[in-house]
N, C-alpha and C. Protein backbone atom coordinates (compact mmCIF):
# COMPACT_ATOMS: atom_id res chain seq x y z
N UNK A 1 0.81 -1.18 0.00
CA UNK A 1 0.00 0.00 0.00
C UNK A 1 0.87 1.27 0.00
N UNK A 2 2.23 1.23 0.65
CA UNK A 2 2.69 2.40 0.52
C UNK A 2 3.82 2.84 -0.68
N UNK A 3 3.69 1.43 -1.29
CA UNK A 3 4.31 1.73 -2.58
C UNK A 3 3.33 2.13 -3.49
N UNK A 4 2.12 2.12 -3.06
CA UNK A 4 0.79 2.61 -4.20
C UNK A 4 0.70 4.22 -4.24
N UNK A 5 0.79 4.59 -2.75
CA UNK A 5 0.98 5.79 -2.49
C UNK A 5 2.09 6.74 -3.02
N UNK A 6 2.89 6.08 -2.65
CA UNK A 6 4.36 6.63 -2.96
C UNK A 6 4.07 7.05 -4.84
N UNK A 7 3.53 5.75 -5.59
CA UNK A 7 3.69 5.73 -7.44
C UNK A 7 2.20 7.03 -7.80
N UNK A 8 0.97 7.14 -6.38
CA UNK A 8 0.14 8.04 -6.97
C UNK A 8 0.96 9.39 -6.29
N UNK A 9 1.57 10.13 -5.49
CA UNK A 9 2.61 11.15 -4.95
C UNK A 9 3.10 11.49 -6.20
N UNK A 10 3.92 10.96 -7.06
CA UNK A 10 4.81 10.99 -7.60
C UNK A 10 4.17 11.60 -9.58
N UNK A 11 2.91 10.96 -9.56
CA UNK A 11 2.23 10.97 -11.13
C UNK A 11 1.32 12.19 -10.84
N UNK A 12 0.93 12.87 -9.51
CA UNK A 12 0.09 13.81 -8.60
C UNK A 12 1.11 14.47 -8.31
N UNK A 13 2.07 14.95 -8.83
CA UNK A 13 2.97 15.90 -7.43
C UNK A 13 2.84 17.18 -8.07
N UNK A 14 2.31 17.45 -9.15
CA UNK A 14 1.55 18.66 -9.59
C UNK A 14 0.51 19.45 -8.60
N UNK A 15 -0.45 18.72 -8.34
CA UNK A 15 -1.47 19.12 -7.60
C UNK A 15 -0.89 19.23 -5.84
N UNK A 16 -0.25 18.16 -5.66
CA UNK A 16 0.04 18.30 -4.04
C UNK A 16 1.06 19.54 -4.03
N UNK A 17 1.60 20.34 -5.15
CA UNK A 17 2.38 20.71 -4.81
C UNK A 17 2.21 22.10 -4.66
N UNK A 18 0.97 22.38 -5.28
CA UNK A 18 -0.12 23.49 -5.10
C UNK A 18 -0.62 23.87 -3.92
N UNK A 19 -0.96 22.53 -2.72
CA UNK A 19 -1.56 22.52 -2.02
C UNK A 19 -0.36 22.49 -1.13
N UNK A 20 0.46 22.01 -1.13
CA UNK A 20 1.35 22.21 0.05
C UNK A 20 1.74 23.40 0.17
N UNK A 21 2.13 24.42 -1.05
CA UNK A 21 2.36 25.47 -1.05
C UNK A 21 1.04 26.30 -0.72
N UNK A 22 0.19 26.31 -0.96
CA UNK A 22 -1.00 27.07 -0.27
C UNK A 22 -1.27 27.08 0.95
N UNK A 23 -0.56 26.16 1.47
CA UNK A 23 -0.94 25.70 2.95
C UNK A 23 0.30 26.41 3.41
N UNK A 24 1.73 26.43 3.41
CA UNK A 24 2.63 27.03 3.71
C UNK A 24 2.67 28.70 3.32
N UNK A 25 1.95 29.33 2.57
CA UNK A 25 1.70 30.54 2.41
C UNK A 25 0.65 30.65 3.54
N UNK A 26 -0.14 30.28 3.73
CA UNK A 26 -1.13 30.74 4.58
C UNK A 26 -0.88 30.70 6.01
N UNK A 27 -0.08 29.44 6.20
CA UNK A 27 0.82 29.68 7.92
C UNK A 27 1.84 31.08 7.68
N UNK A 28 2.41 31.57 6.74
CA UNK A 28 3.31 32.63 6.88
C UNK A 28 2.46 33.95 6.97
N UNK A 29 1.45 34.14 6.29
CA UNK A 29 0.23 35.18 6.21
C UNK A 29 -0.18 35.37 7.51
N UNK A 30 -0.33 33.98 8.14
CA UNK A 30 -1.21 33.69 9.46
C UNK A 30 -0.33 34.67 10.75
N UNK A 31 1.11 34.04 10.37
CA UNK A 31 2.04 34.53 11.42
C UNK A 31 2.13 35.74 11.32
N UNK A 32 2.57 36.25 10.31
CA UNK A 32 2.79 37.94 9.95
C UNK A 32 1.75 38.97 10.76
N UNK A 33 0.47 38.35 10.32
CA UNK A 33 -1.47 39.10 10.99
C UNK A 33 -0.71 38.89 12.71
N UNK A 34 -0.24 38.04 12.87
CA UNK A 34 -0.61 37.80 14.36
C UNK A 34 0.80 38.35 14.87
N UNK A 35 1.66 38.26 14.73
CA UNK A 35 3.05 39.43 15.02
C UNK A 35 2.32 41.07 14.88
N UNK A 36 1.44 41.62 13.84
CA UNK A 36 1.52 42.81 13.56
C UNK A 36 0.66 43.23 14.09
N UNK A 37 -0.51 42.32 14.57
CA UNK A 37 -1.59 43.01 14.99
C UNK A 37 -1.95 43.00 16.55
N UNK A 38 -2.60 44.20 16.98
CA UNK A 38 -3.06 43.70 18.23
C UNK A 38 -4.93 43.30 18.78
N UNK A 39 -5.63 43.56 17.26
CA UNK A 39 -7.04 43.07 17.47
C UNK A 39 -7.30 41.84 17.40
N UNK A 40 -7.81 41.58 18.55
CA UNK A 40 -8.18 40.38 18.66
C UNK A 40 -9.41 39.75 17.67
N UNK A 41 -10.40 40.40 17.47
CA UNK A 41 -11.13 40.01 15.86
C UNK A 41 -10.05 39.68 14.80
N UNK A 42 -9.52 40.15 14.24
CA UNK A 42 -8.75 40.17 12.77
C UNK A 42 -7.79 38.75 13.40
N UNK A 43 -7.23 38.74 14.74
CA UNK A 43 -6.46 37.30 15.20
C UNK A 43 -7.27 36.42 15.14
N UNK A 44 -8.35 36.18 15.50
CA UNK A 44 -9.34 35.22 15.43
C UNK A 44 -9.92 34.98 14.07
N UNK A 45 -9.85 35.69 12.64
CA UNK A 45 -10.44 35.87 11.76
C UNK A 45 -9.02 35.23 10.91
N UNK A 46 -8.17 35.73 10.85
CA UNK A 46 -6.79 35.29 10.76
C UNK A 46 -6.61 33.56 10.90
N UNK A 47 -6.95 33.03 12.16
CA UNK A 47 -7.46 31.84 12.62
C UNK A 47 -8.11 31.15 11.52
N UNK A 48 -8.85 31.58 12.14
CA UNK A 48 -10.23 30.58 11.32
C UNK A 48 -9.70 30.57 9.38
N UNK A 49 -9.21 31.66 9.28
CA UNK A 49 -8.92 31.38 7.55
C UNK A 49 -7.64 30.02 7.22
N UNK A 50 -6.87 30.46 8.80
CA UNK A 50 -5.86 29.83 8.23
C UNK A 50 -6.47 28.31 8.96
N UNK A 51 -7.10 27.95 9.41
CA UNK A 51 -7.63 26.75 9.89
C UNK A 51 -8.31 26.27 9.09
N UNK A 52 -9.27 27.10 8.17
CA UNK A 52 -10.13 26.50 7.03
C UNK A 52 -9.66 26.15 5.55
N UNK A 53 -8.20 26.38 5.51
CA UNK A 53 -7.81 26.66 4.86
C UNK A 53 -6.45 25.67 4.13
N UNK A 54 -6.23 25.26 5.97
CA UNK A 54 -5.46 24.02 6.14
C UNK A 54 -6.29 22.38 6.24
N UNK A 55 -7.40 23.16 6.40
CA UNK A 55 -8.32 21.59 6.63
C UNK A 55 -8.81 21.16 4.65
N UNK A 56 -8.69 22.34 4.14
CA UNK A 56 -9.22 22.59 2.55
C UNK A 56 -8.21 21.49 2.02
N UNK A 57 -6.56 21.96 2.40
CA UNK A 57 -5.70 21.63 1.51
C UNK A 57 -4.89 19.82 2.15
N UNK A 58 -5.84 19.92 3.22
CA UNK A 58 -5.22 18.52 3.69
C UNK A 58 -6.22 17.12 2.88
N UNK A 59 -7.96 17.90 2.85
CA UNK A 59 -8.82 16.92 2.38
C UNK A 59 -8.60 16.88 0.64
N UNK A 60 -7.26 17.76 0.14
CA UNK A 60 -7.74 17.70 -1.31
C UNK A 60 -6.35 16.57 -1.62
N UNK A 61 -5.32 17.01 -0.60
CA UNK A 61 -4.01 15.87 -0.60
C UNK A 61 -4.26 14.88 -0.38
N UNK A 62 -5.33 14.54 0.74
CA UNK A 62 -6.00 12.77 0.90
C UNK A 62 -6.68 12.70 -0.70
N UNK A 63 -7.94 13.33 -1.01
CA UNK A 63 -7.93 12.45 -1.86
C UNK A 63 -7.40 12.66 -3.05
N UNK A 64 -5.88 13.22 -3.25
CA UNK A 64 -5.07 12.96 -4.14
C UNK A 64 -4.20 11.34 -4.53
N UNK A 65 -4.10 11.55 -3.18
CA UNK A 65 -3.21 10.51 -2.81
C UNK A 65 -4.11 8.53 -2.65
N UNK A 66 -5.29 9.01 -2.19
CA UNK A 66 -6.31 8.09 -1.94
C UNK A 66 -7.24 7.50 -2.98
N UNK A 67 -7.33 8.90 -3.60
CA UNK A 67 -8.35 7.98 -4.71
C UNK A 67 -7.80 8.43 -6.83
N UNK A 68 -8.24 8.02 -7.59
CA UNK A 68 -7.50 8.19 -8.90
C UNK A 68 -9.01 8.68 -9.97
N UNK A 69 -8.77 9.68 -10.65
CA UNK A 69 -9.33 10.27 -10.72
C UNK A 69 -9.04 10.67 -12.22
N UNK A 70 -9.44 10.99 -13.11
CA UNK A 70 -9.56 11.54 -14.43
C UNK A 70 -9.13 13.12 -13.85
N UNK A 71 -8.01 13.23 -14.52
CA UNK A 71 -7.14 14.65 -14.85
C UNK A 71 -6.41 14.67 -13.21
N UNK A 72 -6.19 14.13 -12.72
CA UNK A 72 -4.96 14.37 -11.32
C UNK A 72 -4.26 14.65 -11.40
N UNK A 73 -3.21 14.03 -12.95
CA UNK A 73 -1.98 14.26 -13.05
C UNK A 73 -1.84 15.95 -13.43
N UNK A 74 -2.57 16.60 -13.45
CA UNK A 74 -2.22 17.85 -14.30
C UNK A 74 -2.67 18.99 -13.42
N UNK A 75 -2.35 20.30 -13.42
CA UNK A 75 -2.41 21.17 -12.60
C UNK A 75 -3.92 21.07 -11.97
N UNK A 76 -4.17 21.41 -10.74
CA UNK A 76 -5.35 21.59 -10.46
C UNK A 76 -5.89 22.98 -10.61
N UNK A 77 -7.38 23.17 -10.67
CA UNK A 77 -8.12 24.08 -11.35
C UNK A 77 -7.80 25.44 -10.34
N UNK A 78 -7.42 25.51 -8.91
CA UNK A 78 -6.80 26.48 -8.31
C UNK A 78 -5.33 27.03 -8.52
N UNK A 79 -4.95 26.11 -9.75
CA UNK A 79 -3.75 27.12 -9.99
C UNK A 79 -4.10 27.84 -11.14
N UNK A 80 -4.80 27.38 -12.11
CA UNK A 80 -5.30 27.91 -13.36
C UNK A 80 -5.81 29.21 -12.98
């Protein structure tokens, strides 16, 4: 099984690689709001984006990785 994973990673690393990077921009965005600011709304709002945001890009890497799909291999429609 984790050589299945490993061969769909590898034919998918287009798309995960979108998403990992979206997810790593948004922890640096996240940090920056919360170093600069002192309202607690915009920290909490800050939050929640970067929480919804990380839960977005973790359920699109499962089912990258999980299930096979017509057009995976090729950029996904959020980079277009």
């Amino acid at each position: 099984m984790a050589f299945d994973i490993w061969q769909r990673a590898q034919a998918k690393w287009r798309g995960l690689l979108v998403y990992v990077l979206l997810e790593a921009v948004m922890r640096v965005v996240t940090t920056f709001i919360q170093q600069r600011t002192e309202s607690s709304g915009l920290l909490l709002y800050a939050a929640a984006v970067s929480v919804a945001t990380a839960i977005f890009c973790l359920v699109q890497e499962y089912r990258l990785l999980m299930t096979d799909q017509e057009g995976d291999d090729a950029w996904p429609p959020i980079w277009r």
